[in-house]
Every structure is written in C-alpha cells, then in structure tokens.
Protein backbone atom coordinates (compact mmCIF):
# COMPACT_ATOMS: atom_id res chain seq x y z
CA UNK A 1 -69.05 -1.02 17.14
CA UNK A 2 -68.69 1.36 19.94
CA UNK A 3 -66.45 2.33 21.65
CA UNK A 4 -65.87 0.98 25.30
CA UNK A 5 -66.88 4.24 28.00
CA UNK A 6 -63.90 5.34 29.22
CA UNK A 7 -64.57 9.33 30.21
CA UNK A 8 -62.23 11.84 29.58
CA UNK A 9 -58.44 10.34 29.03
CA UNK A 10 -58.74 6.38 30.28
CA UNK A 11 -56.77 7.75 33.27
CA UNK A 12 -57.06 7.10 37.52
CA UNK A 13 -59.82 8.74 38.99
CA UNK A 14 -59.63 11.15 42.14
CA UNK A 15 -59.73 8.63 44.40
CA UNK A 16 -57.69 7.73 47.67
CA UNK A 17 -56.41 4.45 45.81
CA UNK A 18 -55.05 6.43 42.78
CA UNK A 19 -53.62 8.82 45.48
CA UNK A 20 -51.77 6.56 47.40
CA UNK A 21 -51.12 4.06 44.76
CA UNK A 22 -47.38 2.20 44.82
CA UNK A 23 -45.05 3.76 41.65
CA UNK A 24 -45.97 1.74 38.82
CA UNK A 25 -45.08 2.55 34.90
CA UNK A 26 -47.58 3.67 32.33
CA UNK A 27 -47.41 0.73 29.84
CA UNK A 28 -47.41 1.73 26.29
CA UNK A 29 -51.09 1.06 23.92
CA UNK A 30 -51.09 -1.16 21.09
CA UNK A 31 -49.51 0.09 17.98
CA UNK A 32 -49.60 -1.78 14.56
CA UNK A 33 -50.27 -4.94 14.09
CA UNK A 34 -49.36 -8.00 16.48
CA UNK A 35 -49.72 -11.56 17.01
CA UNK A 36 -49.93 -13.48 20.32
CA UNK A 37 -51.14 -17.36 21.36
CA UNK A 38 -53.68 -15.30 23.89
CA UNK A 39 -54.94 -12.17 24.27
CA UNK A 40 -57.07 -11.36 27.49
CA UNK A 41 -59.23 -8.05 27.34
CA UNK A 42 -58.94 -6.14 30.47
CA UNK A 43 -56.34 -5.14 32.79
CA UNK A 44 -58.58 -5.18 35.96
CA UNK A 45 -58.60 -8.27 38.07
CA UNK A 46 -59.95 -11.13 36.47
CA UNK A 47 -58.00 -10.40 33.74
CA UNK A 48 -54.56 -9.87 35.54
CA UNK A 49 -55.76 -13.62 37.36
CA UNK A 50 -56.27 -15.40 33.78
CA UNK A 51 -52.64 -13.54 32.44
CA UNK A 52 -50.59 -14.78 35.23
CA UNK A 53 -52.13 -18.18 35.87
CA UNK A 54 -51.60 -18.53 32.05
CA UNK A 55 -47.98 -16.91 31.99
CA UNK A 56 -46.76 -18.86 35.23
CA UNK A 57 -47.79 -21.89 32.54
CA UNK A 58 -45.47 -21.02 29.93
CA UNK A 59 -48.11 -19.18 27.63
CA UNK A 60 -47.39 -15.90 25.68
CA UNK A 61 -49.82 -13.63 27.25
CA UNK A 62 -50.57 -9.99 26.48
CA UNK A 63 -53.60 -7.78 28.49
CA UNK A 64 -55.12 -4.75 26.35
CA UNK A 65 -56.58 -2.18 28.25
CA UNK A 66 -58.73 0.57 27.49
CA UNK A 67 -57.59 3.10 30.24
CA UNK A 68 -54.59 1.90 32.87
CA UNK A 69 -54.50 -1.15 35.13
CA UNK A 70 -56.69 -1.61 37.80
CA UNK A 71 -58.98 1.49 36.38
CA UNK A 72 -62.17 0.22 36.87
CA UNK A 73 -63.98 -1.49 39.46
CA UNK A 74 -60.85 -3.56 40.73
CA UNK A 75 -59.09 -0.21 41.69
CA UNK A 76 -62.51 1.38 42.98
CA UNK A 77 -63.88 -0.98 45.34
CA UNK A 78 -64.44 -0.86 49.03
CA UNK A 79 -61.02 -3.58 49.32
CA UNK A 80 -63.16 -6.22 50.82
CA UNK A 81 -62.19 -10.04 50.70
CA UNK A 82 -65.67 -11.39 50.80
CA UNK A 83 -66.23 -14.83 50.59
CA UNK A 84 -68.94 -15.83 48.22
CA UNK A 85 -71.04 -14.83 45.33
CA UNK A 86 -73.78 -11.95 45.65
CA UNK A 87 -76.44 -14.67 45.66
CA UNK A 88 -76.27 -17.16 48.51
CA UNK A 89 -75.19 -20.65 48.72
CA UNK A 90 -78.65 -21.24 50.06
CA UNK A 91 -80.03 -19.48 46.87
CA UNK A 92 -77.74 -21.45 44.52
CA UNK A 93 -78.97 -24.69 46.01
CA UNK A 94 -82.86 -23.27 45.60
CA UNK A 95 -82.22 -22.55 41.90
CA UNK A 96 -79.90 -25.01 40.69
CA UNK A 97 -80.01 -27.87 43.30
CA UNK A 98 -77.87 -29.39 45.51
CA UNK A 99 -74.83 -30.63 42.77
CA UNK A 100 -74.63 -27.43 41.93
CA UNK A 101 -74.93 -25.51 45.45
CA UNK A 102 -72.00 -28.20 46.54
CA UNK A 103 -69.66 -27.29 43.62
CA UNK A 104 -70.14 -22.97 44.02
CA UNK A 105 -69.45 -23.80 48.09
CA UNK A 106 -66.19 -25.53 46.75
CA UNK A 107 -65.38 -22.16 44.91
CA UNK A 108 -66.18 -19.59 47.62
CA UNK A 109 -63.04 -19.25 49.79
CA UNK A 110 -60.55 -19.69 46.38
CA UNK A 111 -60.39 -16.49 45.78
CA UNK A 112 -59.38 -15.31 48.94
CA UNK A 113 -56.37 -18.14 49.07
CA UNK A 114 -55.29 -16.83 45.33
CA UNK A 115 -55.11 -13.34 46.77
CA UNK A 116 -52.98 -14.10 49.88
CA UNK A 117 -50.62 -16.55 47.59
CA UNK A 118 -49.98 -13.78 45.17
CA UNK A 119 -49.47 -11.22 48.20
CA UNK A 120 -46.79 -13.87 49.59
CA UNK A 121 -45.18 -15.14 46.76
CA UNK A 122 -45.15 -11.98 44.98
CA UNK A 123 -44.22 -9.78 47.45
CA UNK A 124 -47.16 -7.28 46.79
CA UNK A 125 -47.41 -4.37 48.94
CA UNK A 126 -51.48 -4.00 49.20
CA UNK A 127 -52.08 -3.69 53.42
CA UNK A 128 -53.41 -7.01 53.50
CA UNK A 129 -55.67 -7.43 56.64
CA UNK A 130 -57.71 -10.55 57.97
CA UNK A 131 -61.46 -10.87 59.14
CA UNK A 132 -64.76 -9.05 57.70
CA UNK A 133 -67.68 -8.75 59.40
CA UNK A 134 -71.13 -8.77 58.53
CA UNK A 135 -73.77 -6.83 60.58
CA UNK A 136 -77.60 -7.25 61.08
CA UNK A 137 -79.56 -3.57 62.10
CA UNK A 138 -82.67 -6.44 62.81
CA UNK A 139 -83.43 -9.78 64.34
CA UNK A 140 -84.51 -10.33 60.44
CA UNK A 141 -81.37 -9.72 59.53
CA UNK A 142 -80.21 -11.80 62.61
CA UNK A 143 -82.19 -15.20 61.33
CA UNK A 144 -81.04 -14.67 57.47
CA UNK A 145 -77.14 -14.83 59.52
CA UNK A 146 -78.14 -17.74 61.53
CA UNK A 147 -79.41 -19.79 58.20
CA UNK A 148 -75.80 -18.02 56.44
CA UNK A 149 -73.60 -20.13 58.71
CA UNK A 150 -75.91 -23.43 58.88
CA UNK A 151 -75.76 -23.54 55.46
CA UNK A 152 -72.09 -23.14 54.90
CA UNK A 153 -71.45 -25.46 57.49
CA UNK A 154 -73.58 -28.33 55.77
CA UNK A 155 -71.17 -27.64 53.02
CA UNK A 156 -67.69 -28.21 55.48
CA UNK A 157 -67.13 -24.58 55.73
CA UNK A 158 -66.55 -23.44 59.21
CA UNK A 159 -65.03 -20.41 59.40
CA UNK A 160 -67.44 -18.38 60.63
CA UNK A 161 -68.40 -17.11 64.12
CA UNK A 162 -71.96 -15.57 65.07
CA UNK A 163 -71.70 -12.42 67.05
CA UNK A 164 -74.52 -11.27 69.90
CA UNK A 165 -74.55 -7.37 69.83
CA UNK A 166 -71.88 -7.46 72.60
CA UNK A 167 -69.28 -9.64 70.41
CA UNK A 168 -69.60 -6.97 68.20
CA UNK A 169 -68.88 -4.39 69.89
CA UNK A 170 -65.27 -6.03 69.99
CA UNK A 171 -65.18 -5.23 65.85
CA UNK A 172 -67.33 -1.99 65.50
CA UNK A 173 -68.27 0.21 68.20
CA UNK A 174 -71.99 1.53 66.51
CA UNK A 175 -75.12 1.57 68.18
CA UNK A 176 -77.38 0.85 65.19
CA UNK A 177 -76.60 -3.17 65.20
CA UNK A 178 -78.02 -5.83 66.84
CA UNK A 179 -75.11 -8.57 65.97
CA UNK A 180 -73.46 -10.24 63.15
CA UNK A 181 -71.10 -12.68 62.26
CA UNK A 182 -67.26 -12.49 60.91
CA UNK A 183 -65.42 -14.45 58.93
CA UNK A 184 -62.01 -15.66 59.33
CA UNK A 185 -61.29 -16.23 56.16
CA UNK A 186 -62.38 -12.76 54.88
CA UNK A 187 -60.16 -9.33 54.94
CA UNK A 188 -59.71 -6.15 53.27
CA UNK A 189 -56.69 -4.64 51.02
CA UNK A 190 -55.63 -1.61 49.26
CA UNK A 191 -57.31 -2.65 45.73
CA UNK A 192 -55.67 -0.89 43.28
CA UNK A 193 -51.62 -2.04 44.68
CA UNK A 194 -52.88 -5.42 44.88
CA UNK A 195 -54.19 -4.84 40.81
CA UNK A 196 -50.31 -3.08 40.59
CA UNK A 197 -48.87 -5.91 42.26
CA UNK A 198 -50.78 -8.50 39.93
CA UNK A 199 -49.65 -6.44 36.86
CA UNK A 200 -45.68 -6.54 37.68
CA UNK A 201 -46.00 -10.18 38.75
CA UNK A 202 -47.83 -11.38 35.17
CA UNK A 203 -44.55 -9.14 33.34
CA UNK A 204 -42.28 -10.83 35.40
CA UNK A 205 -43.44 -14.01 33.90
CA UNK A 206 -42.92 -12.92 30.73
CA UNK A 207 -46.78 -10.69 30.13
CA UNK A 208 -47.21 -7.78 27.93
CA UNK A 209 -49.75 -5.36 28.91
CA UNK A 210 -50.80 -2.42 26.60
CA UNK A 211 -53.29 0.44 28.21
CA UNK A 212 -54.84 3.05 26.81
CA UNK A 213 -55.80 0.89 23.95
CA UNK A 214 -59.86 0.86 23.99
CA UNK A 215 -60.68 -1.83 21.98
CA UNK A 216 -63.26 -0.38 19.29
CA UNK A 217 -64.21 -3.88 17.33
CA UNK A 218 -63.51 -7.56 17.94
CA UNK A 219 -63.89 -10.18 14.92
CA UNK A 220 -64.75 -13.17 17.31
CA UNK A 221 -66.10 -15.32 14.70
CA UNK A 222 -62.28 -15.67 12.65
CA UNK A 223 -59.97 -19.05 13.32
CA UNK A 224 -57.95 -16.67 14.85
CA UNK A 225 -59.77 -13.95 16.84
CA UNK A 226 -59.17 -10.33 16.53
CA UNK A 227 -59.30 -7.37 18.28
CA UNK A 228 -58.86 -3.86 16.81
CA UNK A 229 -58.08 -0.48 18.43
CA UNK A 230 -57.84 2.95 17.10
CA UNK A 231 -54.02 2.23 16.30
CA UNK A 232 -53.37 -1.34 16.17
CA UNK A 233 -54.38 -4.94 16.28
CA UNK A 234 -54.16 -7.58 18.52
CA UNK A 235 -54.75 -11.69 16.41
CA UNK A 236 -54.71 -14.67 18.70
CA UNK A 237 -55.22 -18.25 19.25
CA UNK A 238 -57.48 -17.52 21.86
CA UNK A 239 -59.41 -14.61 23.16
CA UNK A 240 -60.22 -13.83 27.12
CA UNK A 241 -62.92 -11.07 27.44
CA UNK A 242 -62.95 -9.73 30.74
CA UNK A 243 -63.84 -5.78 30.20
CA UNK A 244 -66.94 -6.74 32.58
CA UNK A 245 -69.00 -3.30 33.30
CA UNK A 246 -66.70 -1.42 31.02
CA UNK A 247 -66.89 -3.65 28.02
CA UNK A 248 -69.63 -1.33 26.53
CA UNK A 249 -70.87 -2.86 23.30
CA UNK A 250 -67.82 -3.86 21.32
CA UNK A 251 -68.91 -7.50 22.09
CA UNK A 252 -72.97 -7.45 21.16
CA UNK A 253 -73.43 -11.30 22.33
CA UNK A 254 -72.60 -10.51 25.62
CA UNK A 255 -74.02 -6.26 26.51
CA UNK A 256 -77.67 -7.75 27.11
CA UNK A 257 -76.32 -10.28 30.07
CA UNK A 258 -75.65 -7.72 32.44
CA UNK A 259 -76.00 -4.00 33.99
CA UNK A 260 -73.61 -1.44 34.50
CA UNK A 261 -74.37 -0.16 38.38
CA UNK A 262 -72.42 2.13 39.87
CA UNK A 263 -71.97 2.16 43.74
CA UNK A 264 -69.88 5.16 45.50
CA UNK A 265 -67.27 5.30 47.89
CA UNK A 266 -65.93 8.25 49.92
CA UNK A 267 -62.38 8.71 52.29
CA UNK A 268 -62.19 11.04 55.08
CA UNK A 269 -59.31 12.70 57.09
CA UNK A 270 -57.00 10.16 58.81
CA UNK A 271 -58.74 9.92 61.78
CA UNK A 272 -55.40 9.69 64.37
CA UNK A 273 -55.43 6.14 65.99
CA UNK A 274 -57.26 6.51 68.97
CA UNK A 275 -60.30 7.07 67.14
CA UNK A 276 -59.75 4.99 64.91
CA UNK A 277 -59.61 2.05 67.07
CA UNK A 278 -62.70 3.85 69.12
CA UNK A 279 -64.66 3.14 66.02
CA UNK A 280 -63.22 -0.48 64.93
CA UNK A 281 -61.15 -1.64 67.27
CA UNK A 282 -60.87 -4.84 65.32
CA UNK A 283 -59.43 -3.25 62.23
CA UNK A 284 -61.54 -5.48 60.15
CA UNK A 285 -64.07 -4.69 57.05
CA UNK A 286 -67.49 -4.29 57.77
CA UNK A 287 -70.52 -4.80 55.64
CA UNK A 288 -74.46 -4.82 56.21
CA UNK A 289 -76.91 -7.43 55.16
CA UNK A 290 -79.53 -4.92 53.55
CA UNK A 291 -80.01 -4.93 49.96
CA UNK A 292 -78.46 -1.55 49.31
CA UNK A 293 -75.46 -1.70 51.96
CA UNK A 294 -72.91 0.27 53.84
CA UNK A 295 -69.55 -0.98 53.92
CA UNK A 296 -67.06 0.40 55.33
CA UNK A 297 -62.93 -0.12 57.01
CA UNK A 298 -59.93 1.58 58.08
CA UNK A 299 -57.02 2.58 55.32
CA UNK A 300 -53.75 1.78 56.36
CA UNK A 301 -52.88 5.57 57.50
CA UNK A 302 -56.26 5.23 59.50
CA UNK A 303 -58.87 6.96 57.05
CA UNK A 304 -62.70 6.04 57.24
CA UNK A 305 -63.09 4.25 53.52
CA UNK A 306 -66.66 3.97 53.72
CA UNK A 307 -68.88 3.36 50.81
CA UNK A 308 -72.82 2.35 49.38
CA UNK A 309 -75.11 3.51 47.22
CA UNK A 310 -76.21 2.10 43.68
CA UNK A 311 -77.27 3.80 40.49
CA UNK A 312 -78.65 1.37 38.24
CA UNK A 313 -77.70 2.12 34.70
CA UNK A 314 -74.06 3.33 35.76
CA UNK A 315 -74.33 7.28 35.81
CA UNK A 316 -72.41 8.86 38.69
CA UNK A 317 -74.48 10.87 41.37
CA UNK A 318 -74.39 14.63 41.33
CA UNK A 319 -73.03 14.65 44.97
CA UNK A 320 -71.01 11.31 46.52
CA UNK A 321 -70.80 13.29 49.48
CA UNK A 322 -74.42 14.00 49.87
CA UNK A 323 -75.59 11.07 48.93
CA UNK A 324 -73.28 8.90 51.78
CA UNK A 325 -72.84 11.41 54.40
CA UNK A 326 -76.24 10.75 55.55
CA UNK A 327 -75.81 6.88 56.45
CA UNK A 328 -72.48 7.61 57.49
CA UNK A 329 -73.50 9.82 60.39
CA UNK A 330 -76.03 6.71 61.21
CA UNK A 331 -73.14 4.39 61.90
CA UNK A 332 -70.68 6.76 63.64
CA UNK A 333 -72.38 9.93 64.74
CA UNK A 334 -69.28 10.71 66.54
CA UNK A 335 -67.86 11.92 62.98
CA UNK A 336 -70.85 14.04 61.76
CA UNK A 337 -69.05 16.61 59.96
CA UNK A 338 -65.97 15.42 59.68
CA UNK A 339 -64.14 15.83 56.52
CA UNK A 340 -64.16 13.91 53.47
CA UNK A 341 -61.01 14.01 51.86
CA UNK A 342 -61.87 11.69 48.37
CA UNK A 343 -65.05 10.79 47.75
CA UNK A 344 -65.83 8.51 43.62
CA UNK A 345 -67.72 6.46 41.81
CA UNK A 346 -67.48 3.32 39.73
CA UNK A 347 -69.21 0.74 37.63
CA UNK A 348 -69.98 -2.90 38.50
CA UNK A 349 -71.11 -5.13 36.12
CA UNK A 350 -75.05 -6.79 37.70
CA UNK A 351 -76.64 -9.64 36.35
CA UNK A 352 -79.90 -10.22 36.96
CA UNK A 353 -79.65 -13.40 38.94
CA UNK A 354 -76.96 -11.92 40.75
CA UNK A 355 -74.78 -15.31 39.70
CA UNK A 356 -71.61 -14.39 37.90
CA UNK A 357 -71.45 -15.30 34.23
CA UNK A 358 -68.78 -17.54 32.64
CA UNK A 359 -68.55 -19.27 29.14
CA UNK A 360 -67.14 -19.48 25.78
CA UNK A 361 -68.74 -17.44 22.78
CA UNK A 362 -67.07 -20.28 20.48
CA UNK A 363 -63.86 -22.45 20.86
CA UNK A 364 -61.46 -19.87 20.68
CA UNK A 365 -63.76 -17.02 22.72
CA UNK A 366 -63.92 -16.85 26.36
CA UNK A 367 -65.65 -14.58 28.69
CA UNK A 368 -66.25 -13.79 32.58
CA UNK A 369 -68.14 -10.89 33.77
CA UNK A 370 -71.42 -10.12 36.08
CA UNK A 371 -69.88 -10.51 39.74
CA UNK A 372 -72.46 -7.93 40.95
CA UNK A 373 -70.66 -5.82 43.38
CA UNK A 374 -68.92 -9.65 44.57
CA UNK A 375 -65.53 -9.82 42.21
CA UNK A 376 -62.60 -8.85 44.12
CA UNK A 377 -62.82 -12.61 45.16
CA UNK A 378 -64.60 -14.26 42.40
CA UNK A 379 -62.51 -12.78 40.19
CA UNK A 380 -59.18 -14.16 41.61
CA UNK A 381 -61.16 -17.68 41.37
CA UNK A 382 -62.71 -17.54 37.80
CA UNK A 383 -59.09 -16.55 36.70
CA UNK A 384 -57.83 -19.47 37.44
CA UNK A 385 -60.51 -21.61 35.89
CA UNK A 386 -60.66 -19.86 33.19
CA UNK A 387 -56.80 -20.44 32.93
CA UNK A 388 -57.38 -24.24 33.03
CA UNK A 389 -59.41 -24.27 30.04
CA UNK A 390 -57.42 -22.74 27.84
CA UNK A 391 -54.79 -25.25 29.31
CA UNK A 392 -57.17 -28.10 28.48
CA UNK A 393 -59.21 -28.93 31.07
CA UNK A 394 -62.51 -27.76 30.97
CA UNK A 395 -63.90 -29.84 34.58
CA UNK A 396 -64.39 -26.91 36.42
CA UNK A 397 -65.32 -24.32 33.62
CA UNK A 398 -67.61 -26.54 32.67
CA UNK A 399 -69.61 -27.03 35.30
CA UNK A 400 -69.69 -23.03 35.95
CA UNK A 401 -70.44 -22.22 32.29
CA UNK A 402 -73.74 -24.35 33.10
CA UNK A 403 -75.18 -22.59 35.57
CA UNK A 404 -78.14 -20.63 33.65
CA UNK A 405 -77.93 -17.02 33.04
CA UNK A 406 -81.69 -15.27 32.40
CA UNK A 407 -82.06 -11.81 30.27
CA UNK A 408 -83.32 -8.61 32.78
CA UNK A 409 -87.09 -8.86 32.41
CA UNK A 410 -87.81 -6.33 29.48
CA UNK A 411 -84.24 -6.36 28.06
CA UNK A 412 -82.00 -3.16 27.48
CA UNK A 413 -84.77 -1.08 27.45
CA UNK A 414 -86.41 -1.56 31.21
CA UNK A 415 -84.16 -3.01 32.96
CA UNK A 416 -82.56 0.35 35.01
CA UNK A 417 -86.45 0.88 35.88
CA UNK A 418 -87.40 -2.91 37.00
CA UNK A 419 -84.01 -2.99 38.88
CA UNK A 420 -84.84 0.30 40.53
CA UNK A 421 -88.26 -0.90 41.60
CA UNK A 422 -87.11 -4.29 43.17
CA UNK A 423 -84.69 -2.64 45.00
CA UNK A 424 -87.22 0.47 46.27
CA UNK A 425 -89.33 -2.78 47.43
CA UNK A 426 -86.55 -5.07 49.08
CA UNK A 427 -85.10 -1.50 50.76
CA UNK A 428 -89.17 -1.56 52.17
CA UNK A 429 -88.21 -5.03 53.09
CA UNK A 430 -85.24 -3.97 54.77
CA UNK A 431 -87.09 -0.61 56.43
CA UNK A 432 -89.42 -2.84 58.25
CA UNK A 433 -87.27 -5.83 59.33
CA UNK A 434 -89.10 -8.24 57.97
C-alpha cells in the first residue's frame, strides 16, 4: 500500500497557526505492537471529535497520526465556523427529498454548539469569536441569499439576518459588495489551538495519541482490524478512519470517493487596530458566495488572514502570494502592497457531490471524510455520530450513511480536468452575475 503524503518530516507547516500555536508536547509514534478496543486514524478534527466523545464514554481510545495534531486541513483553514455543508439545504432537498433535507437542517448548527462546549468546558484557548458573514459582489448573488435564509427558515432555523449594502458596511468596509447576510450562530477561531485544545482534552479522559506514525497498510477485513506503520501496530475492536485528504491510498475502498484540493491562505503584518477595525469593524469572518471564494478575518493580534484559491488534484501553487494578492487588493485596496508575513497551502478532501461521506466499510470499519472545504463544523458533528455508533446506536449514522455518494465522472483518471472545467464555467457564471 502506499504510503499516506506527508512531505518532508510530518511536521507544522510555515504558517501563522504553527507560529502562534499554544505549547503543546510532541506525542511519541507507535512502537511495537499494541492492542486497543478503538483505534481512530487521524489526529485532525473529526478524529479528535470521535476520540473524546468516545473517551468522555468510558472507551479506551488511541489516535495515530501520520505527522502531528492538527497538521492538516484542521490546523490550515481559514478558522471559520460555518454553518452547513458545501452543498445547500435547498440542494439536499432537490437531490434527496424533503426527509432527508429536514434531517441535514437538524445537523447544520451541531457543530458549531460542539465547538463552543469544548471551548467552555475545556477551557481551550482558540480566540473564539461570534458572527460570519456572507457577501454577494451581484444581485445574483443577492437572490441565491434571499432563497439561503427562506429555506433555512422553512426548516426552524432563524438565525440569520439579510444585509442591504449599507448593513454591511457595519461588518466589512469594501466597495466591491452589494449586501449579504450574517449569521449569528457562525464565528471564527484560531484552528490549530482549538485542534491542541481537543488533543489535551481527549488525554485528559484517558486518550493516547501517537504522531508521526503514517500508517502504511490497514488489514480491514480481520475480526479485529489492523493497522500497521513502519514501526509498530495498532489491533482493535473497531477502526475509525478519518485521514480525509491525507489518507492517500492505504485504504483502496475509499481513494476513488473523493479529491484532494488544495486552497491557500496567506497572513499579513498586524495591521495596528485602527485599521483593523477600518476594514471590519465587526470583527467577524467573511466569506463570498462565488464558486471559487475569498474568505477572509482578523487574527487575534489584528493580522489580515485572508485566503482562496483551489488546485484540484492537491499540488501547492508556485507563488501563494501571487496567486491571492491580486483579489486581495480587490477587497481592500487600501492594503495594496502591504506585507504578507505567512502565506501556505493545504489539502481538503472534495467529493463530487459536494455532500460529506460517512459509512462503515464492514462492522468493525468506520469512515468520515469529503467535507469539501466545509469540515471545521461538520467535523465536530460527524464526530459525535460517529461516536454513537460505535456506542450502539446507529439512528443518526444511519440515516447519514444513506445519503448517496456518486464516483467523479471518469474516475481517478479525469477527474482534476472535469473538476477544473466546471469550475472555469461556474467562475463564467460568477463573472457575469447570472
């Protein structure tokens, strides 16, 4: 099998998170051979959220990790608590009907709630902030926000507020947007402390977590799973796969269900907080509705975090800088030139109908992965469900694990090139408001 892609040693890249990270230890990798009632794969957040749920349970509990906590996409991200799945309620209902539109919409806000429990109860020092906002740069844009809140609110969830280009000026002082709408419910954290946080809480219950232990073959199809790394072995009642866009192939049953994508963020100079607040005076997240968007927030020590960008496929672009300055200077051109102080890349994991993927490759064999650029709070929520089965009950798993998943249209082969095309045609779309 091969090995999981974890370039150079497995540890933090340059970014601002890994910079400014709270002290945490290095955990030790697996050595020899052990035994444990369940093993999750992955030390990033949906991993962390099935450990603890499990742990604060009673079960023995140990995370193997391929590089350190939080390494991947849940210590990448932009930091934004955004309710909701990358494909709409309103799509959900299209595809799947109304049963299963009206159990997702139960789902959407969980995630968020999990987060600000374990923040509270666990003490976690992350910068936790309220509110994100959405913003339209048409009155396209404008009419798909409209229909975003109708729907929701035909499901009982109200927490939303439409905003006329004024209103927004009270969030984000740019010229290029015509409204938007925020969302109470949403907010925006330092991602990799809140993946820190997670990891101390899950050992104070009694977790083990090994990193730097790339897991190089799993034997999923033994009574008692196995997973194997260059210097040990991990057998287990029951298995947890959450390595999501940096599971590689070690797993073949599940490499064809989704895309790694890689989307790019970039930190400048604190800013001093007079302009800070000149350019969102709210202090909330920001995202756009287009189909390759800008999002963007303030750190706590008043940095621009502002990310975008996808490479399908999961290779890293020459220049981060180059390749986001441009929209960046869009937004704000107030800071054109102003310096960028971090600037990375990292993988999500995309599937193709933009639904995240859970299920169970056997009894013993569970998986979640595919949040497509959604999973800081999907993640959190999946976690839990995926705690409940192992516990038992299977309701709520269930019901996700139905939802169908389709193949990219031309498998392994063409899907980077059909994914690049759809989005070179909904970024037309997008280009001419319609």
């Amino acid at each position: 099998m091969a090995l999981a892609p974890y370039p150079g040693d497995g540890r933090y890249p340059g970014s601002y998170y890994a910079a400014s990270a709270n002290p945490a230890p290095e955990r030790p990798p697996l050595e020899g051979d052990r035994e444990i009632d369940v093993c999750v794969l992955g030390a990033g957040y949906a991993g962390l959220s099935t450990a603890l749920h499990l742990a604060e349970k009673g079960y023995q509990v140990a995370i193997v990790e391929g590089a350190r906590v939080g390494w991947g996409a849940s210590g990448r991200n932009g930091g934004q608590i955004v309710n909701g799945f990358n494909a709409s309620l309103q799509t959900i209902e299209r595809r799947y009907g109304r049963a299963a539109a009206t159990f997702v919409a139960g789902l959407v806000q969980e995630g968020g709630e999990i987060i600000r429990a374990r923040v509270r109860d666990y003490d976690i020092r992350c910068d936790l902030k309220n509110d994100n906002v959405f913003v339209a740069l048409t009155e396209a844009h404008m009419r798909d926000l409209r229909e975003r809140i109708a729907v929701w609110e035909s499901f009982g969830i109200r927490n939303q507020e439409l905003l006329d280009r004024n209103r927004l000026r009270d969030y984000v002082r740019s010229d290029l947007y015509v409204g938007g709408v925020v969302d109470r419910t949403g907010g925006h954290m330092h991602p990799l402390n809140l993946a820190l946080g997670e990891a101390a809480a899950f050992e104070t219950n009694g977790g083990t977590i090994h990193e730097h232990s790339p897991v190089i073959a799993a034997d999923i199809a033994a009574a008692k799973p196995v997973i194997r790394t260059a210097k040990g072995s991990m057998t287990c009642r029951v298995l947890v796969l959450c390595g999501n866009a940096y599971l590689g192939t070690v797993v073949p049953e599940l490499a064809p269900r989704v895309m790694p994508v890689s989307t790019q963020v970039m930190a400048t100079k604190p800013l001093g907080e007079e302009l800070a607040a000149s350019l969102l005076p709210g202090d909330a997240c920001i995202e756009d509705v287009r189909w390759i968007l800008d999002y963007y927030r303030l750190s706590a020590d008043r940095r621009l975090l502002f990310g975008g960008g996808t490479v399908y496929g999961g290779t890293d672009p020459k220049d981060i800088v180059a390749k986001l300055r441009p929209n960046l200077d869009k937004v704000f051109p107030q800071l054109r030139g102003v310096q960028i102080d971090y600037a990375w890349s990292g993988n999500f994991a995309l599937s193709f109908t933009r639904v995240p993927q859970i299920g169970r490759l056997n009894a013993n064999v569970y998986f979640a992965q595919g949040d497509s650029g959604h999973g800081v709070t999907g993640t959190h929520a999946f976690g839990r469900m995926l705690a409940e089965a192992v516990d038992g009950d299977l309701s709520r798993f269930d019901a996700f694990a139905a939802m169908p998943w389709r193949p990219f249209p031309g498998g392994q082969a063409f899907r980077v090139p059909y994914s690049v095309v759809g989005s070179w045609w909904y970024g037309l779309r997008d280009r001419l408001g319609v």
